[in-house]
PDB file of N, CA and C in Angstrom:
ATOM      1  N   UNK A   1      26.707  41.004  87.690  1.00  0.00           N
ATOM      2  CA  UNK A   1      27.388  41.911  86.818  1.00  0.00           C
ATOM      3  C   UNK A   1      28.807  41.398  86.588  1.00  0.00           C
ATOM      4  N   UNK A   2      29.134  41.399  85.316  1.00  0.00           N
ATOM      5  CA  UNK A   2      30.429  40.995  84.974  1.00  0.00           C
ATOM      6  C   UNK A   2      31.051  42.218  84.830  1.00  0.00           C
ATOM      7  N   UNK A   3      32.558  42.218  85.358  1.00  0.00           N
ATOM      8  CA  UNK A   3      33.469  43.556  85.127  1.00  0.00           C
ATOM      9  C   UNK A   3      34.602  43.007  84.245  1.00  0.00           C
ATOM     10  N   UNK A   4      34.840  43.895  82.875  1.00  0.00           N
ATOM     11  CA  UNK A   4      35.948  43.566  82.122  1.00  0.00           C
ATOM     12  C   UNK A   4      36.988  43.934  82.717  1.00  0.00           C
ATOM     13  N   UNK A   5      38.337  43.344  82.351  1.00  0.00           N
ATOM     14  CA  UNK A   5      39.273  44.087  82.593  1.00  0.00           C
ATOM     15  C   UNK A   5      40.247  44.447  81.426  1.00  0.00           C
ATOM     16  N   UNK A   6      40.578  45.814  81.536  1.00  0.00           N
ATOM     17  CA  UNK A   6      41.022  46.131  80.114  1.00  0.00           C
ATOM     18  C   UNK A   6      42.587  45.588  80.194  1.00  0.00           C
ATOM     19  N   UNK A   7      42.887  45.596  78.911  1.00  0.00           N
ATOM     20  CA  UNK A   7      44.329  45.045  78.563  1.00  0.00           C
ATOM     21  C   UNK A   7      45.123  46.115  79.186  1.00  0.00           C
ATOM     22  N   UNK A   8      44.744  47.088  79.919  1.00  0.00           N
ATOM     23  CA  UNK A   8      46.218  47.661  80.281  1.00  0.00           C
ATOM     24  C   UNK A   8      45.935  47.445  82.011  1.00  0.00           C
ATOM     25  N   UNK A   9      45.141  47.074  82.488  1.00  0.00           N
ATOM     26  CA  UNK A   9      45.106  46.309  83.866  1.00  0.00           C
ATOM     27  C   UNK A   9      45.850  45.225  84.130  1.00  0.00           C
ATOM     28  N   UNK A  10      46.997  44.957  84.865  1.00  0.00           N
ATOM     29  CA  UNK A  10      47.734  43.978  85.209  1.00  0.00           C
ATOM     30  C   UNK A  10      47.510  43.189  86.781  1.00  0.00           C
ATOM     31  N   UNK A  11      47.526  42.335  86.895  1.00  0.00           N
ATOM     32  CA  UNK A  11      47.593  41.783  88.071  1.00  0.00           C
ATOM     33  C   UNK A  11      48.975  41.475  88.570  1.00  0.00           C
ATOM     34  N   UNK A  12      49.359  41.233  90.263  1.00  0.00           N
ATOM     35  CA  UNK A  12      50.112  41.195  90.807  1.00  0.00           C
ATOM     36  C   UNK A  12      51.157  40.346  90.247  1.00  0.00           C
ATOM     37  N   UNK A  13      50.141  38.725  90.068  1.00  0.00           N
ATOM     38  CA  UNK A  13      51.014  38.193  89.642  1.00  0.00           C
ATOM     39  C   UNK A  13      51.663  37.701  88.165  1.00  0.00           C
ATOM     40  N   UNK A  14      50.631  38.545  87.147  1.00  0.00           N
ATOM     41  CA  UNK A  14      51.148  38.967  85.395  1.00  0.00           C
ATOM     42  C   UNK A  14      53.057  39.551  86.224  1.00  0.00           C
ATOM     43  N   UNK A  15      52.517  40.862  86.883  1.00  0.00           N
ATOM     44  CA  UNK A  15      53.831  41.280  86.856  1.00  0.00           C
ATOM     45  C   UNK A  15      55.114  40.403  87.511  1.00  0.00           C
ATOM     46  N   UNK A  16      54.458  39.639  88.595  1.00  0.00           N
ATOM     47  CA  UNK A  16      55.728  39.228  89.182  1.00  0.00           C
ATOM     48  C   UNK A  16      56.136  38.131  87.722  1.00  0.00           C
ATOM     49  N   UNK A  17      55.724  37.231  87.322  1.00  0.00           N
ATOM     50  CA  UNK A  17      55.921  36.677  86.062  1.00  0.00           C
ATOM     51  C   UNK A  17      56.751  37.178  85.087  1.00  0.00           C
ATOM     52  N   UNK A  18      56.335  38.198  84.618  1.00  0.00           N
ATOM     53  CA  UNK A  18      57.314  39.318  83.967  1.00  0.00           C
ATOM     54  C   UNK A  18      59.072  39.300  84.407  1.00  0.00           C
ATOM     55  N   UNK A  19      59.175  39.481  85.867  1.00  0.00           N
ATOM     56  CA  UNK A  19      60.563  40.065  86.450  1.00  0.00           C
ATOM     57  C   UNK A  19      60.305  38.638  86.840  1.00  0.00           C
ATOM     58  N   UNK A  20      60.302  37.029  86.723  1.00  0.00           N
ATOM     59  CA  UNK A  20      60.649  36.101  87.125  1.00  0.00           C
ATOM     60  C   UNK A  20      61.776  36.064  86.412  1.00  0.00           C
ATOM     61  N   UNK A  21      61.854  36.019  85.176  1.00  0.00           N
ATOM     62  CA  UNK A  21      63.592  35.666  84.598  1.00  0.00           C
ATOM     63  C   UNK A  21      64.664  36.601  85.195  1.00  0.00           C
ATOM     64  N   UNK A  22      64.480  38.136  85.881  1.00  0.00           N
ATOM     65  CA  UNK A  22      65.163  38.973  86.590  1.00  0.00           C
ATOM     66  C   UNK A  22      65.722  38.178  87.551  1.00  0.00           C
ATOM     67  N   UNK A  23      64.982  37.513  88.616  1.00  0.00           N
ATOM     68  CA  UNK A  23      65.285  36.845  90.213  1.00  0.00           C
ATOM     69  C   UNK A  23      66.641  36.897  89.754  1.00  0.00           C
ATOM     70  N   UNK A  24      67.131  37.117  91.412  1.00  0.00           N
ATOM     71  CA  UNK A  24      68.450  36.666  91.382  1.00  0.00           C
ATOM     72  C   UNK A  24      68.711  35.851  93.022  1.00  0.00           C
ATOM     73  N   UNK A  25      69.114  34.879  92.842  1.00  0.00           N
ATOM     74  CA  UNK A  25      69.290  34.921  94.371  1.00  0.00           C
ATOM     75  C   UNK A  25      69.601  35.441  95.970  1.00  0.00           C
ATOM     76  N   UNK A  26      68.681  35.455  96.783  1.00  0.00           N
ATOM     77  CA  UNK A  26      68.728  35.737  98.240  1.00  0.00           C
ATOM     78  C   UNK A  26      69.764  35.222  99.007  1.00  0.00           C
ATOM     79  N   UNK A  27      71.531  36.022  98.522  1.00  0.00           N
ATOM     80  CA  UNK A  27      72.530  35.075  99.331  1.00  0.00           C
ATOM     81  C   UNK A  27      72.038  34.666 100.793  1.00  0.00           C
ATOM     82  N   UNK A  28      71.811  35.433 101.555  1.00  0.00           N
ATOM     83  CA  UNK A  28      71.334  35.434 103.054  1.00  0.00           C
ATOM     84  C   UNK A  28      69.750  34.606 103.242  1.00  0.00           C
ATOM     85  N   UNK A  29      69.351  34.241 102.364  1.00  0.00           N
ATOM     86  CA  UNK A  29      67.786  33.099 102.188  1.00  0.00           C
ATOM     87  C   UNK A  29      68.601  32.196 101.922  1.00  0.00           C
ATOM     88  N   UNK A  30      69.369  31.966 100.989  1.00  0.00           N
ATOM     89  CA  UNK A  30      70.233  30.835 100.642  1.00  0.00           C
ATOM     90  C   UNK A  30      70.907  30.104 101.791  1.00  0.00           C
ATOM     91  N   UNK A  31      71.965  30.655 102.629  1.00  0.00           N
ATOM     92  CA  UNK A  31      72.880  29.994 103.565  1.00  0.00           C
ATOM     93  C   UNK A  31      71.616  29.819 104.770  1.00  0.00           C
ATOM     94  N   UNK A  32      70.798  30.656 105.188  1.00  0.00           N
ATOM     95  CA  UNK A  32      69.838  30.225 106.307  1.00  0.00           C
ATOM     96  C   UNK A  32      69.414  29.522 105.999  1.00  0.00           C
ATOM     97  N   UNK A  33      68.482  29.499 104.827  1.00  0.00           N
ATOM     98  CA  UNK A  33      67.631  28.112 104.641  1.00  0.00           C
ATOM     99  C   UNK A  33      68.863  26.608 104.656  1.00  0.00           C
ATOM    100  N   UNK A  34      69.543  26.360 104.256  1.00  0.00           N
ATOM    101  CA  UNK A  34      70.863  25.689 104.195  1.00  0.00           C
ATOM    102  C   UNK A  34      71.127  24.960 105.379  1.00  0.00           C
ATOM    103  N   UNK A  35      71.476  26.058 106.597  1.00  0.00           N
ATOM    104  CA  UNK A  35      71.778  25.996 107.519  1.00  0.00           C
ATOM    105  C   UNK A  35      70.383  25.302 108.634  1.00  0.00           C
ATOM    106  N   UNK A  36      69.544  25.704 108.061  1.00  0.00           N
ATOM    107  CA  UNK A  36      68.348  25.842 109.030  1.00  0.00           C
ATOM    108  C   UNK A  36      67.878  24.081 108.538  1.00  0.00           C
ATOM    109  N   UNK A  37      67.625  23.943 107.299  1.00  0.00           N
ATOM    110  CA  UNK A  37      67.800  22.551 107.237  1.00  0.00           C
ATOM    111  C   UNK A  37      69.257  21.243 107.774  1.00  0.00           C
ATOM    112  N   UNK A  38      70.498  21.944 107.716  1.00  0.00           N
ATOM    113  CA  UNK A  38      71.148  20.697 108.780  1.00  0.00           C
ATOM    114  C   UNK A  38      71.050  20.806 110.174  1.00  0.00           C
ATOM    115  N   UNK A  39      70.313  22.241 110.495  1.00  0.00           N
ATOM    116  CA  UNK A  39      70.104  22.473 112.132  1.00  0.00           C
ATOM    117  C   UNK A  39      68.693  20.841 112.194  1.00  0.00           C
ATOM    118  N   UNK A  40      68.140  20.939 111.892  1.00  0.00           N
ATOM    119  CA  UNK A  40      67.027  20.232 111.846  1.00  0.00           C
ATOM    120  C   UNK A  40      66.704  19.253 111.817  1.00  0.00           C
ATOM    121  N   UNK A  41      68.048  18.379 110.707  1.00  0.00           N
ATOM    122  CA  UNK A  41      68.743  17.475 110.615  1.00  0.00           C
ATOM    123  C   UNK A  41      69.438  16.664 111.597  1.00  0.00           C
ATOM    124  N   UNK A  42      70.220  17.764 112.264  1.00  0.00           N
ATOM    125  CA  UNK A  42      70.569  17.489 113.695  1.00  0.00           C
ATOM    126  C   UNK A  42      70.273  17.295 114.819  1.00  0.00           C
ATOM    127  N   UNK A  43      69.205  17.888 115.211  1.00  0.00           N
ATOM    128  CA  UNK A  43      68.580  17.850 116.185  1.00  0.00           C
ATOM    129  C   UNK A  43      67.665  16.429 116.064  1.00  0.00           C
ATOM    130  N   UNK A  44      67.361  15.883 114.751  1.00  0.00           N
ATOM    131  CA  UNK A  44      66.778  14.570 114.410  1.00  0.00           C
ATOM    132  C   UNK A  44      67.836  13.533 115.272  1.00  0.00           C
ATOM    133  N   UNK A  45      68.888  13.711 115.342  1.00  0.00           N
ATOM    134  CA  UNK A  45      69.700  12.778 115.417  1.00  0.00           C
ATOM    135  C   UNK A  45      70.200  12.386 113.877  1.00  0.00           C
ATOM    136  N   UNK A  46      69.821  12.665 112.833  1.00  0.00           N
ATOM    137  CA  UNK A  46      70.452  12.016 111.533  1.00  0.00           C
ATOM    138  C   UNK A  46      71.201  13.019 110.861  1.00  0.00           C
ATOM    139  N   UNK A  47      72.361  12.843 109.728  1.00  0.00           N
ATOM    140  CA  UNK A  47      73.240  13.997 109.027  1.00  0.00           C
ATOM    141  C   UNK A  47      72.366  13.676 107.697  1.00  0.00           C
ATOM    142  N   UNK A  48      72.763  14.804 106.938  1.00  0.00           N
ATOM    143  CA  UNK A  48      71.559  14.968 105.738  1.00  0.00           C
ATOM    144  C   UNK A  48      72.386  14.655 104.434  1.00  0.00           C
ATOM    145  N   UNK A  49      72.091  14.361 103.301  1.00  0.00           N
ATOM    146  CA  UNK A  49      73.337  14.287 101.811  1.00  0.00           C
ATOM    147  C   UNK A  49      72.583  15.635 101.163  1.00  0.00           C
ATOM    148  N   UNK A  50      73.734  16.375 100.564  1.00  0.00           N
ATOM    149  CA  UNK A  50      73.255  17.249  99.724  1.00  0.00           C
ATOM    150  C   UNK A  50      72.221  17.148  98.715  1.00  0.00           C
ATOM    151  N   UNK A  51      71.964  15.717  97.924  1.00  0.00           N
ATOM    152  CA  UNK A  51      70.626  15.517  97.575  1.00  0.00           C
ATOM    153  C   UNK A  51      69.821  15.834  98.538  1.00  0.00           C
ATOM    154  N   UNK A  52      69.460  15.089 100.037  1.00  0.00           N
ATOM    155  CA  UNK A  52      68.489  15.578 100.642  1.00  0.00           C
ATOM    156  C   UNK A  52      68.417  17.240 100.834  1.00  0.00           C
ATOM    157  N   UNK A  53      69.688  17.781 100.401  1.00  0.00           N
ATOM    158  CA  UNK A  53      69.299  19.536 101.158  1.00  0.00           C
ATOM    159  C   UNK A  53      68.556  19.702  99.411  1.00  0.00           C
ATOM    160  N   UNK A  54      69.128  19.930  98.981  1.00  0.00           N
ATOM    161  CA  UNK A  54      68.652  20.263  97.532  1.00  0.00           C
ATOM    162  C   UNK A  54      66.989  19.702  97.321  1.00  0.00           C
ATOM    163  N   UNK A  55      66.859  18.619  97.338  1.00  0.00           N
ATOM    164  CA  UNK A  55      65.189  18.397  97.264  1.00  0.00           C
ATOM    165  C   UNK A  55      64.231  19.514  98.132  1.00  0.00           C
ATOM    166  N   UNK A  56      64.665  19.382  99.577  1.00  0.00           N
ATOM    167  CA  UNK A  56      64.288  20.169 100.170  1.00  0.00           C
ATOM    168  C   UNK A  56      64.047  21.644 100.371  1.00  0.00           C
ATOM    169  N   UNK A  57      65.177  22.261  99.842  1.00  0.00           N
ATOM    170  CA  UNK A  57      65.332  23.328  99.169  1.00  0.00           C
ATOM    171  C   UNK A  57      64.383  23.952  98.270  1.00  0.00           C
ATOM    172  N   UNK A  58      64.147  22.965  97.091  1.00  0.00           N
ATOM    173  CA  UNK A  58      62.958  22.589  95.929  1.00  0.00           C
ATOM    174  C   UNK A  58      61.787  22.483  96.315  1.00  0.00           C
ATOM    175  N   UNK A  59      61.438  21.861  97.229  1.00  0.00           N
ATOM    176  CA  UNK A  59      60.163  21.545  97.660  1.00  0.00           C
ATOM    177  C   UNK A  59      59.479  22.681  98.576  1.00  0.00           C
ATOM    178  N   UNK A  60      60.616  23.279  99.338  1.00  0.00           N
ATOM    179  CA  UNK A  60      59.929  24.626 100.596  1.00  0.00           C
ATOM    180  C   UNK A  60      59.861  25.802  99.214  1.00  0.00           C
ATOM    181  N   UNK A  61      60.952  25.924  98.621  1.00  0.00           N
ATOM    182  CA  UNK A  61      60.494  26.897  97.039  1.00  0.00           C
ATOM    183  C   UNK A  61      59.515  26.754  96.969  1.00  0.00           C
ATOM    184  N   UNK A  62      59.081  25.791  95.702  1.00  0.00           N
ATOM    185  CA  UNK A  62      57.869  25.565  95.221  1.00  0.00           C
ATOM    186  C   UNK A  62      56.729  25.617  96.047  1.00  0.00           C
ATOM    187  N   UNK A  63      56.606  25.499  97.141  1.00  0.00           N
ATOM    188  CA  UNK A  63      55.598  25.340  97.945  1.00  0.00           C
ATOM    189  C   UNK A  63      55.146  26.856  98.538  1.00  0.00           C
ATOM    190  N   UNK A  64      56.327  27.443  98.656  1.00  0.00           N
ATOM    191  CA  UNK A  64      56.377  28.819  99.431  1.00  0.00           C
ATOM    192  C   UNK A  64      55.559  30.029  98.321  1.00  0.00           C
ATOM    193  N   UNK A  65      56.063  29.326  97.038  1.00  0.00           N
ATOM    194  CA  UNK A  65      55.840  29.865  95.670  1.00  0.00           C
ATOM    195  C   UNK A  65      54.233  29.697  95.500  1.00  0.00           C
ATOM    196  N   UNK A  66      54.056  28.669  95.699  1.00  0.00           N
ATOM    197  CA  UNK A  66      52.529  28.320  95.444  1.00  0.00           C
ATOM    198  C   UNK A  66      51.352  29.270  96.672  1.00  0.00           C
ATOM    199  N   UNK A  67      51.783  29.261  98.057  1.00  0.00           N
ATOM    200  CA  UNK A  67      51.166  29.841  99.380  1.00  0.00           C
ATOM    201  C   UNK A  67      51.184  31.504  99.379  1.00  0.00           C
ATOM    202  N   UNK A  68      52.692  31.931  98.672  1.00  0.00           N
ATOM    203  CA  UNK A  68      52.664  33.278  98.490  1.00  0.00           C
ATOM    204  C   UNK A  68      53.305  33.960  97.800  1.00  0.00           C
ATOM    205  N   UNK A  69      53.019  33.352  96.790  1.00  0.00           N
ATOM    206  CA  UNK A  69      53.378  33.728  95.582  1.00  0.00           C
ATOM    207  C   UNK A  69      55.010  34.434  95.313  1.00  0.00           C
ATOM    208  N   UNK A  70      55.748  33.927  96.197  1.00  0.00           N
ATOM    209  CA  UNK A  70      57.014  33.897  96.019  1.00  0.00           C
ATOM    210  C   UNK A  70      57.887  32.714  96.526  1.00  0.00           C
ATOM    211  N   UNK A  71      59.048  32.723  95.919  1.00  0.00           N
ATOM    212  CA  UNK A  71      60.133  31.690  96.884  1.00  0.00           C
ATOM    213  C   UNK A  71      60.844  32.312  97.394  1.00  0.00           C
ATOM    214  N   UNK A  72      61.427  31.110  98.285  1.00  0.00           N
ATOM    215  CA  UNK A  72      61.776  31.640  99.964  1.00  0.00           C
ATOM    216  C   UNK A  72      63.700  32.542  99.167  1.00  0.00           C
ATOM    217  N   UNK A  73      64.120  31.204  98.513  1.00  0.00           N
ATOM    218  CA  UNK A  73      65.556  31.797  97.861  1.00  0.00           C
ATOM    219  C   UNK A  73      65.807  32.600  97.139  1.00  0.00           C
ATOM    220  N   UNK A  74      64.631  32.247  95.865  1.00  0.00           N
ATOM    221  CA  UNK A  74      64.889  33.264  94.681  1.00  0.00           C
ATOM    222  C   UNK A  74      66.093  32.435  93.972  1.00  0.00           C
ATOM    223  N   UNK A  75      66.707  31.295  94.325  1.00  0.00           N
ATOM    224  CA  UNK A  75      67.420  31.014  93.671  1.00  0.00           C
ATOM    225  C   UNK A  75      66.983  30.585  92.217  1.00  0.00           C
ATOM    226  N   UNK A  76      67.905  30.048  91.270  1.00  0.00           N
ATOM    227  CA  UNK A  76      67.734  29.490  89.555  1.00  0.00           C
ATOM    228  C   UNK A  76      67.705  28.057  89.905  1.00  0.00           C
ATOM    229  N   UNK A  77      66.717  27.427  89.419  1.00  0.00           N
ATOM    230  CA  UNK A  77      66.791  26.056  89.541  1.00  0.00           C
ATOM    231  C   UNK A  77      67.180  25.125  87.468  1.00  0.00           C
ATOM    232  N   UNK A  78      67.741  24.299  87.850  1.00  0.00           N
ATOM    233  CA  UNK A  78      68.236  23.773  86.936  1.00  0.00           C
ATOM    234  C   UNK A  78      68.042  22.446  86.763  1.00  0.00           C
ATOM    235  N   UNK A  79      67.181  21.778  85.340  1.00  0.00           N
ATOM    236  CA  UNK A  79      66.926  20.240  85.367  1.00  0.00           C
ATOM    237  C   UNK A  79      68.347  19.662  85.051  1.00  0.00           C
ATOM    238  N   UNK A  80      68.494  18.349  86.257  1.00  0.00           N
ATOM    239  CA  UNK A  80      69.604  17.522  86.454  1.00  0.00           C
ATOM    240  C   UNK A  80      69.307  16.300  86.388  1.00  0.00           C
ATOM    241  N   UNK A  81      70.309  15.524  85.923  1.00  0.00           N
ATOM    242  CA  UNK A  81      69.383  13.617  85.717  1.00  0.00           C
ATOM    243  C   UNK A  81      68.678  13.662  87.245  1.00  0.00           C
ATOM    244  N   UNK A  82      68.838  13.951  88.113  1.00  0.00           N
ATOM    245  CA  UNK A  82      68.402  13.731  89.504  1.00  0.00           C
ATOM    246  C   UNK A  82      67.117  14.373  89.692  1.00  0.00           C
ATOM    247  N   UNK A  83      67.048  15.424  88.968  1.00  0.00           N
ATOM    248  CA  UNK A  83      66.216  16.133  89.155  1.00  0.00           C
ATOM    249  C   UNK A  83      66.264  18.062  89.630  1.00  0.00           C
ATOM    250  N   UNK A  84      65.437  18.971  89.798  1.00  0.00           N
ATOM    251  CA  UNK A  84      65.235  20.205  89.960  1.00  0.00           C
ATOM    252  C   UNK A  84      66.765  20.601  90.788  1.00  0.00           C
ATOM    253  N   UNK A  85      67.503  21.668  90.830  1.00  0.00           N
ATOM    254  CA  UNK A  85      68.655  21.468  91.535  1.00  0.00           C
ATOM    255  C   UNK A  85      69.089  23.513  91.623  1.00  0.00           C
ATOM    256  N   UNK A  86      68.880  23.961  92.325  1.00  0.00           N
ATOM    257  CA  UNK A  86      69.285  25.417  92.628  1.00  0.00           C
ATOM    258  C   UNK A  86      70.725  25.567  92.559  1.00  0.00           C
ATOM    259  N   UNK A  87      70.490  26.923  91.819  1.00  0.00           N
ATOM    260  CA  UNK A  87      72.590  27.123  91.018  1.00  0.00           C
ATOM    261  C   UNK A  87      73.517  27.213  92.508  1.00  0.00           C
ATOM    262  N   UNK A  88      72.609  28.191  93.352  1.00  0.00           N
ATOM    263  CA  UNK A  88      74.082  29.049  94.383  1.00  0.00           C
ATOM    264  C   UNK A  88      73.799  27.847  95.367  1.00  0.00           C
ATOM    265  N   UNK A  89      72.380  27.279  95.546  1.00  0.00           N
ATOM    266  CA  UNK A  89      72.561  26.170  97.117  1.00  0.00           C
ATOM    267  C   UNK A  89      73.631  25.272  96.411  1.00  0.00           C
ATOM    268  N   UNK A  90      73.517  24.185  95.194  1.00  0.00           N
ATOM    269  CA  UNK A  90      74.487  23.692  94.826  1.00  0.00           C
ATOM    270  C   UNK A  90      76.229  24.332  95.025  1.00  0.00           C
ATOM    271  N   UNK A  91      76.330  25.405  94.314  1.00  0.00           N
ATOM    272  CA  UNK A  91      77.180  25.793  94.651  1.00  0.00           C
ATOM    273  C   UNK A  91      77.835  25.799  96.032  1.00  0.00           C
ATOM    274  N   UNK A  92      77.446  26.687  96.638  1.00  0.00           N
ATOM    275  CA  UNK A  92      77.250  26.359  98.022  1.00  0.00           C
ATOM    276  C   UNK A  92      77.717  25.268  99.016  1.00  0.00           C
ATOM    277  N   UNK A  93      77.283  23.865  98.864  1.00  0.00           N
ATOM    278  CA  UNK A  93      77.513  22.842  99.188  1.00  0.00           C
ATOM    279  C   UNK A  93      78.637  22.283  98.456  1.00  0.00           C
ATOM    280  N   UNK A  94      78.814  23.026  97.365  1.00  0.00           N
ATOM    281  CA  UNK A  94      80.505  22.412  96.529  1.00  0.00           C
ATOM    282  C   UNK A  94      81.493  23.239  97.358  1.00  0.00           C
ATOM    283  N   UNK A  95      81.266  23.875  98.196  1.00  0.00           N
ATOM    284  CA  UNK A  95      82.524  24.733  98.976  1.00  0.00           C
ATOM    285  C   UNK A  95      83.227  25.440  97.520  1.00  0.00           C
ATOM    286  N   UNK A  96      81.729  26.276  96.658  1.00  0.00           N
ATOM    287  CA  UNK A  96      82.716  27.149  95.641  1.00  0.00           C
ATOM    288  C   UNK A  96      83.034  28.313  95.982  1.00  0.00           C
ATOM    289  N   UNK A  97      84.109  29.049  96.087  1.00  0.00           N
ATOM    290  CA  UNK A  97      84.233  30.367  96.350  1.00  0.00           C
ATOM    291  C   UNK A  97      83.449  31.373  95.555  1.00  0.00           C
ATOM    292  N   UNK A  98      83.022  31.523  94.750  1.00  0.00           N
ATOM    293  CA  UNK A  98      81.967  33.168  94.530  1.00  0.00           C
ATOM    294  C   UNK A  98      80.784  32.465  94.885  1.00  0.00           C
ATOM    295  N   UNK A  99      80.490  31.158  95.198  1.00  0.00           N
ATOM    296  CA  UNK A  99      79.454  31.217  96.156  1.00  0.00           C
ATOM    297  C   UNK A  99      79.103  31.863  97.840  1.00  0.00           C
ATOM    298  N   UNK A 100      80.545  31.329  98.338  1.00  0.00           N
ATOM    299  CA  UNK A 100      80.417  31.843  99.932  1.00  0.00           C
ATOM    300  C   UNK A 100      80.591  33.014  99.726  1.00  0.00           C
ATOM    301  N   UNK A 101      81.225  33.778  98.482  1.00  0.00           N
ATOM    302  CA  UNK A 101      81.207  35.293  98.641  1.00  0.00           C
ATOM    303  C   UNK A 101      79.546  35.785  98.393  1.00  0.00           C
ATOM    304  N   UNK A 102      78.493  35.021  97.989  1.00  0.00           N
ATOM    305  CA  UNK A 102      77.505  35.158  97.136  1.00  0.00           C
ATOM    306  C   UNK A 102      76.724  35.161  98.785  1.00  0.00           C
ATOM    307  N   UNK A 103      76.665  34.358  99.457  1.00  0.00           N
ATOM    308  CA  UNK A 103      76.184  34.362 100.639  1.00  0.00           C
ATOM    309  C   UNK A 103      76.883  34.767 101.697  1.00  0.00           C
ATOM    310  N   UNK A 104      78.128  34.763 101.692  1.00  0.00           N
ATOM    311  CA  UNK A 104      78.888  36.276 102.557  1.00  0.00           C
ATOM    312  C   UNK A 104      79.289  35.391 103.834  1.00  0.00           C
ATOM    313  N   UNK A 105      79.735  34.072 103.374  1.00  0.00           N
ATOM    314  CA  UNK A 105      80.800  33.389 104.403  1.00  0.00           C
ATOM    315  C   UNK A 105      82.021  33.103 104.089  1.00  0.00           C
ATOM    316  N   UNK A 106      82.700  33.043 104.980  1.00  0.00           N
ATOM    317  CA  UNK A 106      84.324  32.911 104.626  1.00  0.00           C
ATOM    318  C   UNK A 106      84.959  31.126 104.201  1.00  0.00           C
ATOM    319  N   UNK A 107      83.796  30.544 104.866  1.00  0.00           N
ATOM    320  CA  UNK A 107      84.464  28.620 105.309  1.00  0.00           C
ATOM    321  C   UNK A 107      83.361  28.323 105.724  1.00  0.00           C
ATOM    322  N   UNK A 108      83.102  26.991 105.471  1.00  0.00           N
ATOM    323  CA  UNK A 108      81.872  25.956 105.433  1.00  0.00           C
ATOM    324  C   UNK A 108      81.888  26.073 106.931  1.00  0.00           C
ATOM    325  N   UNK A 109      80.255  26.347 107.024  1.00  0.00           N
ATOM    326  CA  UNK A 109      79.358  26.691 108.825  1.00  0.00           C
ATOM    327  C   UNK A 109      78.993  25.395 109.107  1.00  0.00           C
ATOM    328  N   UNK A 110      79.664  24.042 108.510  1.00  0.00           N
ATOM    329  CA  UNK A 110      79.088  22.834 109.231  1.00  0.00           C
ATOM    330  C   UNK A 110      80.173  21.559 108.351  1.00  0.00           C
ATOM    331  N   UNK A 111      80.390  20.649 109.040  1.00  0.00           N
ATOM    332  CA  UNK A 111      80.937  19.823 108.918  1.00  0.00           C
ATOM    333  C   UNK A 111      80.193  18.842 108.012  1.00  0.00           C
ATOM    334  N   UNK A 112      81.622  18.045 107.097  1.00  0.00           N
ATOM    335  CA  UNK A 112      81.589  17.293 105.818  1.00  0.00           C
ATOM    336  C   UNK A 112      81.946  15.710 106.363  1.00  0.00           C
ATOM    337  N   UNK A 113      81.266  14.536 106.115  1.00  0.00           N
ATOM    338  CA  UNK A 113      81.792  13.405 105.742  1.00  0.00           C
ATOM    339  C   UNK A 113      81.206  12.431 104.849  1.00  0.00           C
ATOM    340  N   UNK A 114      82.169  11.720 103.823  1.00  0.00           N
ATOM    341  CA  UNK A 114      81.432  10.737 102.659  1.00  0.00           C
ATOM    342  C   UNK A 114      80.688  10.251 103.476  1.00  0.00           C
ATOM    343  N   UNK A 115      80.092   9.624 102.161  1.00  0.00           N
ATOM    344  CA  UNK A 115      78.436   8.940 102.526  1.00  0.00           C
ATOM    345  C   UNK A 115      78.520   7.725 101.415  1.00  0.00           C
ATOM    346  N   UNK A 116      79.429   7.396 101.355  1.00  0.00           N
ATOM    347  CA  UNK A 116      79.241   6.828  99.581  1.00  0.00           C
ATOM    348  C   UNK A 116      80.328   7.295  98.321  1.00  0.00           C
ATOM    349  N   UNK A 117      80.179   6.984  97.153  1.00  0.00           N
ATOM    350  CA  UNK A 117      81.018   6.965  96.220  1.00  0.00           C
ATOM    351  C   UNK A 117      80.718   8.428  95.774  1.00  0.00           C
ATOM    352  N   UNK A 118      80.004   8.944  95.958  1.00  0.00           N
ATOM    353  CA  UNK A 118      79.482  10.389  95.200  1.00  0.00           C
ATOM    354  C   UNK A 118      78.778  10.991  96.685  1.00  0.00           C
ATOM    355  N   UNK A 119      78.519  10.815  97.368  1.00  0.00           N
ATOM    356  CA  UNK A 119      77.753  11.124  98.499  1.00  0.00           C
ATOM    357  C   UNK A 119      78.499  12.241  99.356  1.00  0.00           C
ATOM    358  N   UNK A 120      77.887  13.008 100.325  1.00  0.00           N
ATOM    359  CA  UNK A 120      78.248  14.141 101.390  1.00  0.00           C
ATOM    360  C   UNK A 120      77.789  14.264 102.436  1.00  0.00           C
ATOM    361  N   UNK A 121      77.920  13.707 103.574  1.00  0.00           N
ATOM    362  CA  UNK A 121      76.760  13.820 104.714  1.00  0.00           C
ATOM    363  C   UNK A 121      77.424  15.498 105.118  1.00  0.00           C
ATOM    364  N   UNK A 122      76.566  16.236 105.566  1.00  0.00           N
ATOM    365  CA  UNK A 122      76.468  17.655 106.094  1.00  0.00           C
ATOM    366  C   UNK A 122      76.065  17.117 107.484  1.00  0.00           C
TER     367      UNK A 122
END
């Protein structure tokens, strides 16, 4: 037996689709996940470049997105010559102020040194 479904039946994820252009970012998903990747980093023994947080960032999204039908940040991602790039983690890692107000820190929770001509080791 086949069951129709009428046009005013929506599924979970019609709607979440709908309120996808709504998202706004998870300040407090934002700085943990952040954080939780240079914890991780560290404990490797290696410091990470903000490209590496940002891919990573992208990749646990998308992935988290795909497993359950949400992402972990909620952040806006934005195409960059580099590639996929989240507004507030970027931010974030620029030490911008209405970012740390956005995630609700006062001063960078981890230490900065070049890596290169454009580079950031975290």
């Amino acid at each position: 037996m086949v069951v129709m479904e009428s046009a005013h039946d929506t599924s979970t994820l019609d709607r979440w689709k709908a309120s996808a252009g709504a998202m706004r970012p998870v300040g407090a998903r934002v700085r943990e996940t952040i954080l939780h990747l240079i914890r991780r980093a560290d404990e490797g023994g290696f410091r990470v470049t903000q490209y590496d947080i940002l891919k990573s960032l992208f990749f646990a999204d998308r992935s988290h997105l795909n497993k359950y039908r949400r992402p972990i940040t909620f952040d806006q991602y934005h195409a960059l010559p580099d590639g996929p790039v989240s507004s507030l983690s970027y931010d974030v890692l620029k030490e911008a102020l209405h970012a740390f107000e956005a995630v609700e820190i006062d001063e960078p929770l981890w230490t900065t040194e070049p890596a290169g001509e454009r580079a950031i080791r975290y």
